[in-house]
C-alpha atoms as a PDB file:
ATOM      1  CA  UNK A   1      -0.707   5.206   8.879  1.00  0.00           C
ATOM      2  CA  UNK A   2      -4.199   5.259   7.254  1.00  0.00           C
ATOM      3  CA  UNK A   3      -3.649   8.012   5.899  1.00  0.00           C
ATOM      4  CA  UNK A   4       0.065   6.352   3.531  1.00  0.00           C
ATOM      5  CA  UNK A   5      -2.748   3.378   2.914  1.00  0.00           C
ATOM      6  CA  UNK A   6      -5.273   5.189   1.541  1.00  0.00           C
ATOM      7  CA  UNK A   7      -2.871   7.543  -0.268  1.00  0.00           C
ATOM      8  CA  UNK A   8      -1.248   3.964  -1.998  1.00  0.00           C
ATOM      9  CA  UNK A   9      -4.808   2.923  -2.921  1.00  0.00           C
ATOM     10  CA  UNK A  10      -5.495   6.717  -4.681  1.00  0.00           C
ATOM     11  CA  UNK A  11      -1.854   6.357  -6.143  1.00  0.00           C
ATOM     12  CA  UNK A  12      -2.867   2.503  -7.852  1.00  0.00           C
ATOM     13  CA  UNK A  13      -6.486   3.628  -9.113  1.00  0.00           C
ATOM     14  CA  UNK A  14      -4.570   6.473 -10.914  1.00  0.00           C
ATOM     15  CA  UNK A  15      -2.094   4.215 -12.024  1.00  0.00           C
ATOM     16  CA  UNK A  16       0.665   4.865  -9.783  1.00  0.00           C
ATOM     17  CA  UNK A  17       1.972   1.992  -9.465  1.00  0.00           C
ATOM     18  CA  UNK A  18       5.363   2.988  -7.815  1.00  0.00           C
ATOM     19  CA  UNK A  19       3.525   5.788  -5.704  1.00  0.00           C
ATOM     20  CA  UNK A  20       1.301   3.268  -4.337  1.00  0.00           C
ATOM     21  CA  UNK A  21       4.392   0.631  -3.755  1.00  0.00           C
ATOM     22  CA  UNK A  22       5.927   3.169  -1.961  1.00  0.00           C
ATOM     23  CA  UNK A  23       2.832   4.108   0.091  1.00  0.00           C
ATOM     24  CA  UNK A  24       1.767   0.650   1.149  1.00  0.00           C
ATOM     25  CA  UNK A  25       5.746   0.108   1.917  1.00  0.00           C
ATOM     26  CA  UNK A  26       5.609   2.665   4.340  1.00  0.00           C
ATOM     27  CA  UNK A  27       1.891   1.464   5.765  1.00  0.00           C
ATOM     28  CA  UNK A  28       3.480  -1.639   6.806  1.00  0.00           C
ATOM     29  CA  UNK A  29       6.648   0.287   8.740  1.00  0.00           C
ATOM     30  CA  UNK A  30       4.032   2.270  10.571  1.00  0.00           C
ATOM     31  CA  UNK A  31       1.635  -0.191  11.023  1.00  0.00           C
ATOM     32  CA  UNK A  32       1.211  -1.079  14.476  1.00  0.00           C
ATOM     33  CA  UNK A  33       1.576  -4.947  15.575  1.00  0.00           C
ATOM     34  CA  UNK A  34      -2.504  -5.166  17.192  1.00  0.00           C
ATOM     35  CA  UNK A  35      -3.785  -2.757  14.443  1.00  0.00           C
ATOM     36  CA  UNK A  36      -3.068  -4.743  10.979  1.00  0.00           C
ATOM     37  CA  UNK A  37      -4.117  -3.120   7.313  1.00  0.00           C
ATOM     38  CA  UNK A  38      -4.440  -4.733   4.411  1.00  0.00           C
ATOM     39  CA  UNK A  39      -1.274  -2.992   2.590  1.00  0.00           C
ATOM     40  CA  UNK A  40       0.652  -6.324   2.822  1.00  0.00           C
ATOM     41  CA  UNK A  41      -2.172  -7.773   0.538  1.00  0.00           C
ATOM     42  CA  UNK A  42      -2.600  -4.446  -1.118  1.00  0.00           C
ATOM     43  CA  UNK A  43       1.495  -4.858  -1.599  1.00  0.00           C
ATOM     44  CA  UNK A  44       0.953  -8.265  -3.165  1.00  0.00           C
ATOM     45  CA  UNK A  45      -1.669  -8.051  -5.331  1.00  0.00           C
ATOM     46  CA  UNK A  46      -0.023  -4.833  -6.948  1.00  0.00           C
ATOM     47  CA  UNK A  47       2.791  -6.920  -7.793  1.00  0.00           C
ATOM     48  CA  UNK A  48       1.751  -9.868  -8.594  1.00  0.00           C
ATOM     49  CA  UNK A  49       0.075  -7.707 -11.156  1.00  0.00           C
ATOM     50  CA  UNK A  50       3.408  -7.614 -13.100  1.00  0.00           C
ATOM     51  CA  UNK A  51       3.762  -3.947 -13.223  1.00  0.00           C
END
C-alpha cells in the first residue's frame, strides 16, 4: 500500500496527474482501517487543483 502512495506522489511531481489519481485511488482500497495515509488528502488536493 505504501508502495501505490508513493508511486501516486512520483506520478503528480512528474505531472501525472491521472497516474497519481489512480495510485492514491488504489492506496485508499488497500489501506488498512488502524493504518491511515494521507492519499485521501493527497486525492483532494490533486483535484481540487483543477486538473
Amino acid at each position: 500500500m505504501e508502495l501505490v502512495l508513493w508511486y501516486g506522489k512520483a506520478a503528480q511531481a512528474l505531472g501525472e496527474d491521472d497516474e497519481a489519481r489512480r495510485a492514491y485511488r488504489r492506496a485508499l482500497e488497500l489501506e488498512p482501517t488502524d493504518q491511515p495515509t494521507d492519499a485521501a488528502e493527497l486525492l483532494e488536493e490533486l483535484d481540487g487543483e483543477g486538473g
